[in-house]
PDB file of N, CA and C in Angstrom:
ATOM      1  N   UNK A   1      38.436 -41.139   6.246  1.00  0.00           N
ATOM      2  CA  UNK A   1      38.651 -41.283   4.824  1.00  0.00           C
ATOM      3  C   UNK A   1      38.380 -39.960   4.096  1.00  0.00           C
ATOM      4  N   UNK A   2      37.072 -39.181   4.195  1.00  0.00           N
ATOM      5  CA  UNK A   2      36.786 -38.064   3.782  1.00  0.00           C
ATOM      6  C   UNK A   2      38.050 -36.779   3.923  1.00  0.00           C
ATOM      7  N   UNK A   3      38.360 -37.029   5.360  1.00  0.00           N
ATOM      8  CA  UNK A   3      39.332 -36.086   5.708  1.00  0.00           C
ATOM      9  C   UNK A   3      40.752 -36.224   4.986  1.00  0.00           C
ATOM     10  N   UNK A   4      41.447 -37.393   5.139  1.00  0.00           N
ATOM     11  CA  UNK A   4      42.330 -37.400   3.925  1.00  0.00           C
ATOM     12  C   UNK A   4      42.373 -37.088   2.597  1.00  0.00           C
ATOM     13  N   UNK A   5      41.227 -37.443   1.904  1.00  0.00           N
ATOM     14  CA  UNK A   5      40.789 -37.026   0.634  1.00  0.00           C
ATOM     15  C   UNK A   5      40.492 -35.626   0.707  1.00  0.00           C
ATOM     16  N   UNK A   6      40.110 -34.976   1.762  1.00  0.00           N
ATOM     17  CA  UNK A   6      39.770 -33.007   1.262  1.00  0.00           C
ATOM     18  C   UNK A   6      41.724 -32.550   1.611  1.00  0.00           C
ATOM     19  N   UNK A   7      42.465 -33.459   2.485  1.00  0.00           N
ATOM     20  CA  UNK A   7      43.558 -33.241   2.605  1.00  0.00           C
ATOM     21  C   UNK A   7      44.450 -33.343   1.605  1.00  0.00           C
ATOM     22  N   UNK A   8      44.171 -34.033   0.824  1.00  0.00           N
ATOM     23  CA  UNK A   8      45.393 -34.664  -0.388  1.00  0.00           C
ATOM     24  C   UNK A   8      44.893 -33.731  -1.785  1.00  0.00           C
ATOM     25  N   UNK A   9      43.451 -32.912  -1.695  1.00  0.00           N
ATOM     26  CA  UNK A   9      42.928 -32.436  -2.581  1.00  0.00           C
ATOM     27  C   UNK A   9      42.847 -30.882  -2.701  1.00  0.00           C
ATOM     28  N   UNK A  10      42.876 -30.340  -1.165  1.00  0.00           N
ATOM     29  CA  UNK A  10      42.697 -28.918  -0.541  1.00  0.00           C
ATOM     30  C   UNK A  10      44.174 -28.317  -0.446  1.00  0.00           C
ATOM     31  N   UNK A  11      45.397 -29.159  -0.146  1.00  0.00           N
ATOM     32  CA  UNK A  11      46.522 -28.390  -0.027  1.00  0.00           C
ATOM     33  C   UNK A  11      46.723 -28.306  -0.967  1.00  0.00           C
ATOM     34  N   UNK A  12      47.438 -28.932  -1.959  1.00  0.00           N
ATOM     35  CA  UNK A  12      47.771 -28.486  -3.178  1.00  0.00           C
ATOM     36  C   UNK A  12      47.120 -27.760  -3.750  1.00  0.00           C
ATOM     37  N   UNK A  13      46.246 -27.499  -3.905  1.00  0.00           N
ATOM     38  CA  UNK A  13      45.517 -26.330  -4.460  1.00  0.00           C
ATOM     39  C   UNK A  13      45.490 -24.956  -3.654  1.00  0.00           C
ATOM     40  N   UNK A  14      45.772 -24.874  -2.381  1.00  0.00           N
ATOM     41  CA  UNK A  14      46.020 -23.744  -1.749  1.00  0.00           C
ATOM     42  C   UNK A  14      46.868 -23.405  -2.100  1.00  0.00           C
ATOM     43  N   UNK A  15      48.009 -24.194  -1.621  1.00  0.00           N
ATOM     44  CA  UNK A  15      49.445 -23.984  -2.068  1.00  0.00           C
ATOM     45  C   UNK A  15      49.678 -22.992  -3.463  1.00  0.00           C
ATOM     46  N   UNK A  16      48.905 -23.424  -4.292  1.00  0.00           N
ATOM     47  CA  UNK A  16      48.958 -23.132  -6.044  1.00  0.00           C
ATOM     48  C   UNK A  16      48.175 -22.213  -6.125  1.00  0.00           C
ATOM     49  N   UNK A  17      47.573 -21.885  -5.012  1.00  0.00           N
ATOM     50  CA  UNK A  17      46.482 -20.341  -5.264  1.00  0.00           C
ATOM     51  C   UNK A  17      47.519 -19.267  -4.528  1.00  0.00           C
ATOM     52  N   UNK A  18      47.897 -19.538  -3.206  1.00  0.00           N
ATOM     53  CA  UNK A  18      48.799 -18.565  -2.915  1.00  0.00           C
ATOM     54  C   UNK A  18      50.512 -18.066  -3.385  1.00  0.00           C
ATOM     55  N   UNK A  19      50.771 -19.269  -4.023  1.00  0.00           N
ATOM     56  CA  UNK A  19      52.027 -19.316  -5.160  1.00  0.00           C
ATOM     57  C   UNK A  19      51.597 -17.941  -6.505  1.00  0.00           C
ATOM     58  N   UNK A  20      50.143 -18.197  -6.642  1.00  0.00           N
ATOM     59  CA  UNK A  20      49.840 -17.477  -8.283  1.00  0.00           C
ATOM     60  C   UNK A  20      49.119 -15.802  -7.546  1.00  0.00           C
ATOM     61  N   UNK A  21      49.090 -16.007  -5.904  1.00  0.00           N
ATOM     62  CA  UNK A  21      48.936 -14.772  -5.603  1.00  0.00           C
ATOM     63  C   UNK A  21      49.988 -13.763  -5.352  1.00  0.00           C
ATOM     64  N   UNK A  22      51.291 -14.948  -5.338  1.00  0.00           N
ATOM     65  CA  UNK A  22      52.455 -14.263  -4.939  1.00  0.00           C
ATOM     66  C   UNK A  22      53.072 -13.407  -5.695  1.00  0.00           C
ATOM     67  N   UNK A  23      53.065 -14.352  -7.051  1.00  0.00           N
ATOM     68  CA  UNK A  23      53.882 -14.148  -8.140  1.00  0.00           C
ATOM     69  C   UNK A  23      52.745 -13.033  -8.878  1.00  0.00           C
ATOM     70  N   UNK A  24      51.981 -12.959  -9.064  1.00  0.00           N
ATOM     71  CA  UNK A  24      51.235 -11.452  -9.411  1.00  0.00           C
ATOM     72  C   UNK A  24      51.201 -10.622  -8.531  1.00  0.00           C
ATOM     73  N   UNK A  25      51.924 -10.648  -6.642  1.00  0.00           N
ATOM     74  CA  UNK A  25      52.013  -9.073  -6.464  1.00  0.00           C
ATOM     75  C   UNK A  25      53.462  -8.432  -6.995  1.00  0.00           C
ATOM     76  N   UNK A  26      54.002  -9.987  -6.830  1.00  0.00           N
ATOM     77  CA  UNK A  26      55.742  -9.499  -7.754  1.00  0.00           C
ATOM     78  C   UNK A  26      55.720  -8.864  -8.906  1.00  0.00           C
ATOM     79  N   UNK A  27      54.893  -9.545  -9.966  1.00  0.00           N
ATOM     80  CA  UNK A  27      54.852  -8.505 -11.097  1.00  0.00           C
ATOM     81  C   UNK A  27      54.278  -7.228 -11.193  1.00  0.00           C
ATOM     82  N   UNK A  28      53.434  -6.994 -10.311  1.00  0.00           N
ATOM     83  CA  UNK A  28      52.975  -5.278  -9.773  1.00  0.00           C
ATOM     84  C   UNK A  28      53.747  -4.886  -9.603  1.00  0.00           C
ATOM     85  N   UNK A  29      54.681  -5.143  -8.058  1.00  0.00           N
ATOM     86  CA  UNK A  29      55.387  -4.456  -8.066  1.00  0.00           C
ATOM     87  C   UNK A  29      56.908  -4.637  -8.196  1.00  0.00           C
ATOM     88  N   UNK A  30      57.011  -4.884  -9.443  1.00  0.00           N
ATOM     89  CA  UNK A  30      58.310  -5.170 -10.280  1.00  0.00           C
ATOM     90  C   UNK A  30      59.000  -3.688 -10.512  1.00  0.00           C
ATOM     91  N   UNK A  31      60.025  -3.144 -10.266  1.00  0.00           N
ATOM     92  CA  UNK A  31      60.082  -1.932 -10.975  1.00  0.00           C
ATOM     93  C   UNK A  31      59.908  -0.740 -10.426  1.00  0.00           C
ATOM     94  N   UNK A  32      59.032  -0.429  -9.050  1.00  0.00           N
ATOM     95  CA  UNK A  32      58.216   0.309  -8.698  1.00  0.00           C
ATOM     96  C   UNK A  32      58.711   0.970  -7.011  1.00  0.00           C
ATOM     97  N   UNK A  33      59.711   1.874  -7.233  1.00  0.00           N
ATOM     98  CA  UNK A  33      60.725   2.390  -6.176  1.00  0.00           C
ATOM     99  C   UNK A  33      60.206   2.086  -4.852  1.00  0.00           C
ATOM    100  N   UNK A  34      60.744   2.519  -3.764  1.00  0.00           N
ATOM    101  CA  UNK A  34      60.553   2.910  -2.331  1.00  0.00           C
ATOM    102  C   UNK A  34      60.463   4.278  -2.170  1.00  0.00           C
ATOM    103  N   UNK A  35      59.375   4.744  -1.732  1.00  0.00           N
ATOM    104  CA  UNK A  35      59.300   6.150  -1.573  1.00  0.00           C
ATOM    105  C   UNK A  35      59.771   6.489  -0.018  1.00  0.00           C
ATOM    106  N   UNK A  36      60.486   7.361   0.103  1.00  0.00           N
ATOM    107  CA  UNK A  36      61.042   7.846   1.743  1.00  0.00           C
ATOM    108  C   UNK A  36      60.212   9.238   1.568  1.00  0.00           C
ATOM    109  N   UNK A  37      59.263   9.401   2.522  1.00  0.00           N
ATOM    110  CA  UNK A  37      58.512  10.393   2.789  1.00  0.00           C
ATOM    111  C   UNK A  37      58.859  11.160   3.563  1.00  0.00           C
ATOM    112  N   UNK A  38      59.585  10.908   4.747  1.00  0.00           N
ATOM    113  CA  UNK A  38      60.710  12.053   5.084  1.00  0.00           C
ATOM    114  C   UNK A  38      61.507  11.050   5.887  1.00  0.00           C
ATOM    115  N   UNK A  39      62.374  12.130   6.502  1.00  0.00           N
ATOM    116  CA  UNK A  39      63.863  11.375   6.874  1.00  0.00           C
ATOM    117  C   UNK A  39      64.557  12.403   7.782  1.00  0.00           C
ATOM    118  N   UNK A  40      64.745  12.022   9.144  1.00  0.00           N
ATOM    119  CA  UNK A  40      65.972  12.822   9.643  1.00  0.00           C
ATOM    120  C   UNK A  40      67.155  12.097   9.815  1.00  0.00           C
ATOM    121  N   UNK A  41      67.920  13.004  10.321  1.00  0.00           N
ATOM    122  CA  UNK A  41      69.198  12.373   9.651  1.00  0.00           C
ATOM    123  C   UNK A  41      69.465  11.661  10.801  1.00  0.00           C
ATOM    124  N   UNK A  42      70.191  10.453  10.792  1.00  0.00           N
ATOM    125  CA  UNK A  42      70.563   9.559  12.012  1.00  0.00           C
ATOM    126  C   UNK A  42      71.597  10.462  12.485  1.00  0.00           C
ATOM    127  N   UNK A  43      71.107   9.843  14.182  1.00  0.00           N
ATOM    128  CA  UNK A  43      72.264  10.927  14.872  1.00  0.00           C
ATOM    129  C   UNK A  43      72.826   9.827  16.124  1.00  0.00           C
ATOM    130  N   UNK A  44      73.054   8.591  15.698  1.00  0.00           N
ATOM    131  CA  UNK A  44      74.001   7.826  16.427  1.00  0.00           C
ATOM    132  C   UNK A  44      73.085   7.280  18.296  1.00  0.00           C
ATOM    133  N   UNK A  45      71.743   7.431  17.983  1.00  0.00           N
ATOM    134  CA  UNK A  45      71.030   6.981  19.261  1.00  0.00           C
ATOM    135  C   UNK A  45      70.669   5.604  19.102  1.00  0.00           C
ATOM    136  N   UNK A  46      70.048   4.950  19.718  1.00  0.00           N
ATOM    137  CA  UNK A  46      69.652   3.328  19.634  1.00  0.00           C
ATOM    138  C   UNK A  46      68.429   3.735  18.277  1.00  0.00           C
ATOM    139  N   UNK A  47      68.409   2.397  17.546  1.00  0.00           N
ATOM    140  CA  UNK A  47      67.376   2.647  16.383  1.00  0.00           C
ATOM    141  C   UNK A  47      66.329   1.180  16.701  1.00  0.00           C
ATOM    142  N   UNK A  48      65.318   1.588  16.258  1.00  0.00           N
ATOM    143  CA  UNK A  48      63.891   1.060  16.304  1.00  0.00           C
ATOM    144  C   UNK A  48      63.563   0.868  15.128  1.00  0.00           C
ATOM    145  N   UNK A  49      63.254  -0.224  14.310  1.00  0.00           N
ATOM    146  CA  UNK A  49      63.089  -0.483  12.560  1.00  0.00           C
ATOM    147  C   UNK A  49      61.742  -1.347  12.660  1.00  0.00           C
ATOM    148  N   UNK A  50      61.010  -0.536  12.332  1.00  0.00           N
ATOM    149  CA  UNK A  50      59.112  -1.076  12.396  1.00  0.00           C
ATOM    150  C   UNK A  50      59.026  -1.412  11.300  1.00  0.00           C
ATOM    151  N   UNK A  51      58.304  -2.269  10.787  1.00  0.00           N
ATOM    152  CA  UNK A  51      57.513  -3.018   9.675  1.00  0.00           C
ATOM    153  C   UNK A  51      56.138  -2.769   9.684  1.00  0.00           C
ATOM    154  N   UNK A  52      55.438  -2.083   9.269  1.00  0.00           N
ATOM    155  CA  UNK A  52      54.114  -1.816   9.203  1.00  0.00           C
ATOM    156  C   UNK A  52      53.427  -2.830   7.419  1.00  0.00           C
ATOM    157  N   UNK A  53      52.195  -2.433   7.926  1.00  0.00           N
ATOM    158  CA  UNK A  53      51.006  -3.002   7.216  1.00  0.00           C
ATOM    159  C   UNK A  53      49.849  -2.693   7.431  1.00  0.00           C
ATOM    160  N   UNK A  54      49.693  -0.730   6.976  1.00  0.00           N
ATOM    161  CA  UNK A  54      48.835  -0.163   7.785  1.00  0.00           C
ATOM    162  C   UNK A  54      48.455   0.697   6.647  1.00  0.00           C
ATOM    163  N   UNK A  55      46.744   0.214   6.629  1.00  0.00           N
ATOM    164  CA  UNK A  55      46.304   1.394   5.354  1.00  0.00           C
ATOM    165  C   UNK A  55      45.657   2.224   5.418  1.00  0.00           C
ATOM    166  N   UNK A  56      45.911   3.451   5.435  1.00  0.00           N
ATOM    167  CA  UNK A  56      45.076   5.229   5.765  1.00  0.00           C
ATOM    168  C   UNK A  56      45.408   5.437   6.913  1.00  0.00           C
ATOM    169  N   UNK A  57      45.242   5.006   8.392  1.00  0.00           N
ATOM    170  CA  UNK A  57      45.393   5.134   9.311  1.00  0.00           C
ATOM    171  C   UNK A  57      46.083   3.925  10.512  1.00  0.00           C
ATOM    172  N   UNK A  58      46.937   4.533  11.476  1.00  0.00           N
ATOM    173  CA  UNK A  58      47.868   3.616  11.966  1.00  0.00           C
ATOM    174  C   UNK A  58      46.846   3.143  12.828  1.00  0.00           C
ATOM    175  N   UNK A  59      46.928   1.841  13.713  1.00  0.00           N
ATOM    176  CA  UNK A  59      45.702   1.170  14.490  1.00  0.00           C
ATOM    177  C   UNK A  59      46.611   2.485  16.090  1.00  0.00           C
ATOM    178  N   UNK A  60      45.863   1.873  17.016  1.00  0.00           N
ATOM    179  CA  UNK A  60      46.149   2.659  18.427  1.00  0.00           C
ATOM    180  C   UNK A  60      46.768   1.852  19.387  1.00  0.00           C
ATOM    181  N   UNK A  61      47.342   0.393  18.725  1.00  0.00           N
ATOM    182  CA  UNK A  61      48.212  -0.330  19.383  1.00  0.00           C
ATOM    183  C   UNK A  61      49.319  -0.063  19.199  1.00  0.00           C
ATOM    184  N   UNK A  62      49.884   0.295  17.977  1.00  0.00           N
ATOM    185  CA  UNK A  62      50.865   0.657  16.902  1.00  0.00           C
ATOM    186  C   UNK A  62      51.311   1.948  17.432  1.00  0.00           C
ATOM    187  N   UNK A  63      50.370   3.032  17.692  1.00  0.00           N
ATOM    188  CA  UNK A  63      50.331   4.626  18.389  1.00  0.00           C
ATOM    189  C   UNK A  63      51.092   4.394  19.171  1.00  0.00           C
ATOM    190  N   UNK A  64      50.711   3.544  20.192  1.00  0.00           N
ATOM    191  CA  UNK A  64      51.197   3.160  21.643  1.00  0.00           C
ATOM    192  C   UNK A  64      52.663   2.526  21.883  1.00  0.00           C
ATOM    193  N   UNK A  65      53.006   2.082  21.173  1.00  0.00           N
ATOM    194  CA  UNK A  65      54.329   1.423  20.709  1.00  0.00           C
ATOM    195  C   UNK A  65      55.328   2.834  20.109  1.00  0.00           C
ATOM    196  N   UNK A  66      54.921   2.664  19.240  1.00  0.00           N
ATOM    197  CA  UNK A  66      55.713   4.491  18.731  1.00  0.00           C
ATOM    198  C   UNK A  66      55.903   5.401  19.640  1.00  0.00           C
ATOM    199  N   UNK A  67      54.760   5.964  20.420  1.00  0.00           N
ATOM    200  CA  UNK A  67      55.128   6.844  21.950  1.00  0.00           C
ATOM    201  C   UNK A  67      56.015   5.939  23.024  1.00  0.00           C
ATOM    202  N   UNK A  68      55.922   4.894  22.887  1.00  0.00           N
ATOM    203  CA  UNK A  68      56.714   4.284  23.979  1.00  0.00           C
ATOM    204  C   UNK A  68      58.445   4.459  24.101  1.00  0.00           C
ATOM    205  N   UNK A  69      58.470   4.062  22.268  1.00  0.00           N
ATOM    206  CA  UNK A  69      59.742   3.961  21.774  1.00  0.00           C
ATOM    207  C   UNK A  69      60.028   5.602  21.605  1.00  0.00           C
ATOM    208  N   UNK A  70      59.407   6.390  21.276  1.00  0.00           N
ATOM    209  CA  UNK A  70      59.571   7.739  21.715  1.00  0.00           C
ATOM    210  C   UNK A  70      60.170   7.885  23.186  1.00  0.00           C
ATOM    211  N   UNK A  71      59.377   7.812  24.116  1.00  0.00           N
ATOM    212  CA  UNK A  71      59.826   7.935  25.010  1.00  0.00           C
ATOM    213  C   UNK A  71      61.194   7.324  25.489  1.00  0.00           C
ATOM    214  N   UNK A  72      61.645   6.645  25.096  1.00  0.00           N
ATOM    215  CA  UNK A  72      62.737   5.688  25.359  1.00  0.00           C
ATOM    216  C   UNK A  72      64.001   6.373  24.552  1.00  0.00           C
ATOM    217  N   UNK A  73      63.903   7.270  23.603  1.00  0.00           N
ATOM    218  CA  UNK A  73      64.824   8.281  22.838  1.00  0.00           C
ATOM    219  C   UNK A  73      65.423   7.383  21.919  1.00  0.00           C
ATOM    220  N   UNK A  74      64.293   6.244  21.196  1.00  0.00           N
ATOM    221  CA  UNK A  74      65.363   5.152  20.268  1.00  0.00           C
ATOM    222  C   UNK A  74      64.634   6.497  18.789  1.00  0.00           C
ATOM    223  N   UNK A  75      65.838   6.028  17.987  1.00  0.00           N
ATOM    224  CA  UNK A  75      65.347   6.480  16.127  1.00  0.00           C
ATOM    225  C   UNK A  75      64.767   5.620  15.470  1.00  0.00           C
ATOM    226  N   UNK A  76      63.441   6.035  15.378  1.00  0.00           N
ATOM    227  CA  UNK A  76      62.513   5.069  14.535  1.00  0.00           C
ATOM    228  C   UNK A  76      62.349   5.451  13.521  1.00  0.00           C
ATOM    229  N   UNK A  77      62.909   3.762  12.432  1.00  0.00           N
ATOM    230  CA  UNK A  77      62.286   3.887  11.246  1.00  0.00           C
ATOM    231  C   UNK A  77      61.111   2.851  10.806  1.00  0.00           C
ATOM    232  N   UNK A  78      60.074   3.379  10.370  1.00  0.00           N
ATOM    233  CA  UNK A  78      58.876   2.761   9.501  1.00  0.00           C
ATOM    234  C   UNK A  78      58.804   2.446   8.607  1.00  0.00           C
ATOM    235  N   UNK A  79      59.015   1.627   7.895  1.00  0.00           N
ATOM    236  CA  UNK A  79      58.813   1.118   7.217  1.00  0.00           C
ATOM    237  C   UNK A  79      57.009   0.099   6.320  1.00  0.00           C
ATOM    238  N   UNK A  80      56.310   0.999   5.565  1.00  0.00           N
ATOM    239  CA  UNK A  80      55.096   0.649   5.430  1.00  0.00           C
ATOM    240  C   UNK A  80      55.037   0.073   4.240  1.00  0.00           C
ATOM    241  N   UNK A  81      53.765  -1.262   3.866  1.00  0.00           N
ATOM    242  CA  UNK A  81      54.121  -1.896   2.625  1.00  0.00           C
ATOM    243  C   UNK A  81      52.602  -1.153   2.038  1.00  0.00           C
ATOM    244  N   UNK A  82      51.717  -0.554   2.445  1.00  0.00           N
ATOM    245  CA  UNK A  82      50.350   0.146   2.613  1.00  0.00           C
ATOM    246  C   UNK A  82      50.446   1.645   2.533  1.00  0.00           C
ATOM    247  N   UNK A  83      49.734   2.084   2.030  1.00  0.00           N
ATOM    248  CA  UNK A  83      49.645   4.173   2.051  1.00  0.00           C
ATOM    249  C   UNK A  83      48.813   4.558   3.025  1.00  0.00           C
ATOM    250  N   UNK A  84      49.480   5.612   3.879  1.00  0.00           N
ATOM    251  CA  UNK A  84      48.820   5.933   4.838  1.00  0.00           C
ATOM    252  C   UNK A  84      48.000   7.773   4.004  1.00  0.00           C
ATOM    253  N   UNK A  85      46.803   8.175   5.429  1.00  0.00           N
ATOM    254  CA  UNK A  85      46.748   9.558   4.970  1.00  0.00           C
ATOM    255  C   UNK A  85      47.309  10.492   4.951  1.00  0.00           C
ATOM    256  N   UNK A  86      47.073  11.569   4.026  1.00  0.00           N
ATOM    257  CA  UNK A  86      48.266  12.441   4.405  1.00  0.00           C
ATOM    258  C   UNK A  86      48.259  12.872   5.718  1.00  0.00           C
ATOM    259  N   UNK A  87      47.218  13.366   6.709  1.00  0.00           N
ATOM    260  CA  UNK A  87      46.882  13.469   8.089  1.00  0.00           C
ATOM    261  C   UNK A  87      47.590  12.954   8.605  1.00  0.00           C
ATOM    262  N   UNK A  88      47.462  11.430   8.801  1.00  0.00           N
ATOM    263  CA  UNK A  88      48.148  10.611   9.418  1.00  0.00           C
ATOM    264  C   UNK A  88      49.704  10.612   9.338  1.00  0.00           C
ATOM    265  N   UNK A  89      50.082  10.993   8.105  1.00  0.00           N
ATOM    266  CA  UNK A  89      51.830  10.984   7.712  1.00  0.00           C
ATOM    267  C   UNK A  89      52.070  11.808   8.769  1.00  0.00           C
ATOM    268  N   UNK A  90      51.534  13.268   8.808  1.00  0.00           N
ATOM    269  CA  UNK A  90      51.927  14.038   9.531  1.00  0.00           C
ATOM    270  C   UNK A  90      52.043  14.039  10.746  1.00  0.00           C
ATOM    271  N   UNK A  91      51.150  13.224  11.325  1.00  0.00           N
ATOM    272  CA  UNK A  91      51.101  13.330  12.801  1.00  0.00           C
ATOM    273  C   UNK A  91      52.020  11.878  13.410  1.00  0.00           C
ATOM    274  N   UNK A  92      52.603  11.326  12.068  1.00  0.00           N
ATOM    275  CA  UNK A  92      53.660  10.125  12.680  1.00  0.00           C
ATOM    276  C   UNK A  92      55.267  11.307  12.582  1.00  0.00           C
ATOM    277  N   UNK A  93      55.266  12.524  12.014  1.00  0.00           N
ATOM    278  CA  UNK A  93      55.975  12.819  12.353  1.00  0.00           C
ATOM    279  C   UNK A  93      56.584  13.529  13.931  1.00  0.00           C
ATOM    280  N   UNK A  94      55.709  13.568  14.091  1.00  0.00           N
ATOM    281  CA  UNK A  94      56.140  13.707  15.859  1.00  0.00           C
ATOM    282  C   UNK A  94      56.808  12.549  16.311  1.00  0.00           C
ATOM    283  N   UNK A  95      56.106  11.425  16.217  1.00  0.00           N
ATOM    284  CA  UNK A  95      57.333  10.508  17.135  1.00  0.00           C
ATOM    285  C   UNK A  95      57.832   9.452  15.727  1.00  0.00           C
ATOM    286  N   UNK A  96      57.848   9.665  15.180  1.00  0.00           N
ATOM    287  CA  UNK A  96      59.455   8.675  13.723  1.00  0.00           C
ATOM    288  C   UNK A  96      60.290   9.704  13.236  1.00  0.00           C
ATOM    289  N   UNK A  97      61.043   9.060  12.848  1.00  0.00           N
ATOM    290  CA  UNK A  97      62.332   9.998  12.310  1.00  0.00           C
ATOM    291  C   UNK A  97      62.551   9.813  10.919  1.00  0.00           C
ATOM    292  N   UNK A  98      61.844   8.661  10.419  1.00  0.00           N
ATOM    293  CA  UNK A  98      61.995   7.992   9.077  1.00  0.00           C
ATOM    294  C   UNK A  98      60.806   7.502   8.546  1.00  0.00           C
ATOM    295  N   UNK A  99      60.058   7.815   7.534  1.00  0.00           N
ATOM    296  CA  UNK A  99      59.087   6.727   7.139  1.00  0.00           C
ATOM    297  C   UNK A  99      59.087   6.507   5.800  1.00  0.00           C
ATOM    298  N   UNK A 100      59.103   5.517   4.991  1.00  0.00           N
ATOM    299  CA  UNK A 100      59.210   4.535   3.823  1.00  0.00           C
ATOM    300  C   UNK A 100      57.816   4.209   3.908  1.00  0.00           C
ATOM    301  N   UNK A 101      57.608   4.243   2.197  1.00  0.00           N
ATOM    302  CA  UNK A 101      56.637   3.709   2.186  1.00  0.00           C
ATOM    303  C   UNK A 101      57.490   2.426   0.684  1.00  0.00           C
ATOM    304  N   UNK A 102      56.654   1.439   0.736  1.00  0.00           N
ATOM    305  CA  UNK A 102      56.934   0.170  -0.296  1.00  0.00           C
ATOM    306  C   UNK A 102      55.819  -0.275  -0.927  1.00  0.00           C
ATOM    307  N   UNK A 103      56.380  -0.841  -2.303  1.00  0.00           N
ATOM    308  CA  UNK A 103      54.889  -1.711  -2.781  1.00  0.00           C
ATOM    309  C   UNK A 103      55.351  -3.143  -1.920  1.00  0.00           C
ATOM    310  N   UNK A 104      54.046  -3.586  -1.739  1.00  0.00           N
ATOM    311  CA  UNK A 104      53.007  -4.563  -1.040  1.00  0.00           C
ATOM    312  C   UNK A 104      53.374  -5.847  -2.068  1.00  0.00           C
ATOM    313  N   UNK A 105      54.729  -6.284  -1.732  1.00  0.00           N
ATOM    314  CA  UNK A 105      55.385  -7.719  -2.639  1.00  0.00           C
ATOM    315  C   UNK A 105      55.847  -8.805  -0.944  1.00  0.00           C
ATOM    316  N   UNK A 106      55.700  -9.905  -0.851  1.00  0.00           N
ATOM    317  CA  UNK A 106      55.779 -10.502   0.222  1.00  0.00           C
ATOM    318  C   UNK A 106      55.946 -10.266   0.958  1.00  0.00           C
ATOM    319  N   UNK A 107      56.904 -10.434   2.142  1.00  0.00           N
ATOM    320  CA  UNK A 107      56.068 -10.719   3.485  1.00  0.00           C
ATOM    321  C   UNK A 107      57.500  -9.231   3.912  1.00  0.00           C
ATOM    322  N   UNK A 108      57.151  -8.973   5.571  1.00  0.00           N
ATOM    323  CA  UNK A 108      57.892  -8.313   5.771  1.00  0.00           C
ATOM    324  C   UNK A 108      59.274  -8.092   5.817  1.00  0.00           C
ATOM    325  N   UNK A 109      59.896  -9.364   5.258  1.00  0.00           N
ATOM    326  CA  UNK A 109      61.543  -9.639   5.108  1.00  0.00           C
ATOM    327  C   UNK A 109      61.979  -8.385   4.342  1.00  0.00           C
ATOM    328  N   UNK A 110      61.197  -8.003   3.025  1.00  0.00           N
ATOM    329  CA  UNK A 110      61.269  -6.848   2.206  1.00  0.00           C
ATOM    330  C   UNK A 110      61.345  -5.467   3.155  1.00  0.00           C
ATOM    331  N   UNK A 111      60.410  -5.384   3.898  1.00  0.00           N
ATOM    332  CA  UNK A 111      60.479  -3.925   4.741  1.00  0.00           C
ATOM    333  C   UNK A 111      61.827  -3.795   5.244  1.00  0.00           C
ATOM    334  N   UNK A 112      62.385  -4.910   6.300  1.00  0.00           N
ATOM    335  CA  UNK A 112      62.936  -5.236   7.117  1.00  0.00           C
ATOM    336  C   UNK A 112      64.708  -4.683   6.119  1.00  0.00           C
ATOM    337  N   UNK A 113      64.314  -5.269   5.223  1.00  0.00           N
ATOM    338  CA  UNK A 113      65.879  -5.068   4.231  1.00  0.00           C
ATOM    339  C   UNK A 113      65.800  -3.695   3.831  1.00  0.00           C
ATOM    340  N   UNK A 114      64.324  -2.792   2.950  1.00  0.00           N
ATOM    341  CA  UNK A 114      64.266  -1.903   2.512  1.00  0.00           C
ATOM    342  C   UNK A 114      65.142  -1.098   4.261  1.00  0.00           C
ATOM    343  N   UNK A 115      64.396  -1.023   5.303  1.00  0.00           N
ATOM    344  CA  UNK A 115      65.031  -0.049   6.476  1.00  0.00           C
ATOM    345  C   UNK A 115      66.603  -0.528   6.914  1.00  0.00           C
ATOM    346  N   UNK A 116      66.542  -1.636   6.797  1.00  0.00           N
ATOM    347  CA  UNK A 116      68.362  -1.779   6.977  1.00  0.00           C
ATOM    348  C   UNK A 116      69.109  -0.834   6.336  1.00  0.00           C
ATOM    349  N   UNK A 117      69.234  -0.952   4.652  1.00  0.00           N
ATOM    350  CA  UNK A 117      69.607  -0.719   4.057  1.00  0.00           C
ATOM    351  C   UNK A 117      69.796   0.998   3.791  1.00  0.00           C
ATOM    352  N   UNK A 118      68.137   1.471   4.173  1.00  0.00           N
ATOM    353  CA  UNK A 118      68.638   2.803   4.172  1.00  0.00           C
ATOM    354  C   UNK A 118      69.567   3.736   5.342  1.00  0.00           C
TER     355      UNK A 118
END
């Protein structure tokens, strides 16, 4: 009985907390470009389109994936919804060819379209 009642009482209210979290990162970032931090130019090799969610520094799982796909000679683009350091920008330029940065508005469908598209 208890459990139904925190059930019939707890979702809807989640629901309505993460709805009013949504809709205020939308209005942040309403307006508020895609920055391309650098860019080489596509040159017709297999492409690699990452979605990140990585802030100041990339994790060393992520590293490992990027050298891999390095190694493999695909064109990677990054796509980040988070600011990395400038340190760090730099040293993703060794293995990406592209990195975007985005404001932080839902889920990664946004990244995913922002790197299509460019």
């Amino acid at each position: 009985m208890l459990r139904e009642i925190r059930d019939r009482l707890l979702f809807p209210f989640a629901r309505a907390a993460v709805n009013a979290q949504s809709t205020l990162s939308w209005w942040r970032a309403r307006g508020k470009p895609d920055q391309v931090i650098f860019d080489r130019p596509y040159d017709g090799r297999p492409a690699m389109l990452l979605a990140l969610y990585q802030k100041g520094r990339v994790r060393p799982d992520v590293w490992r994936m990027l050298r891999a796909a390095r190694a493999l000679d695909l064109h990677i683009v990054a796509v980040n919804t988070l600011r990395l350091q400038t340190d760090e920008i730099e040293a993703l330029k060794e293995v990406v060819d592209c990195y975007i940065e985005r404001p932080n508005f839902g889920r990664d469908f946004g990244s995913y379209r922002t790197g299509f598209l460019h």
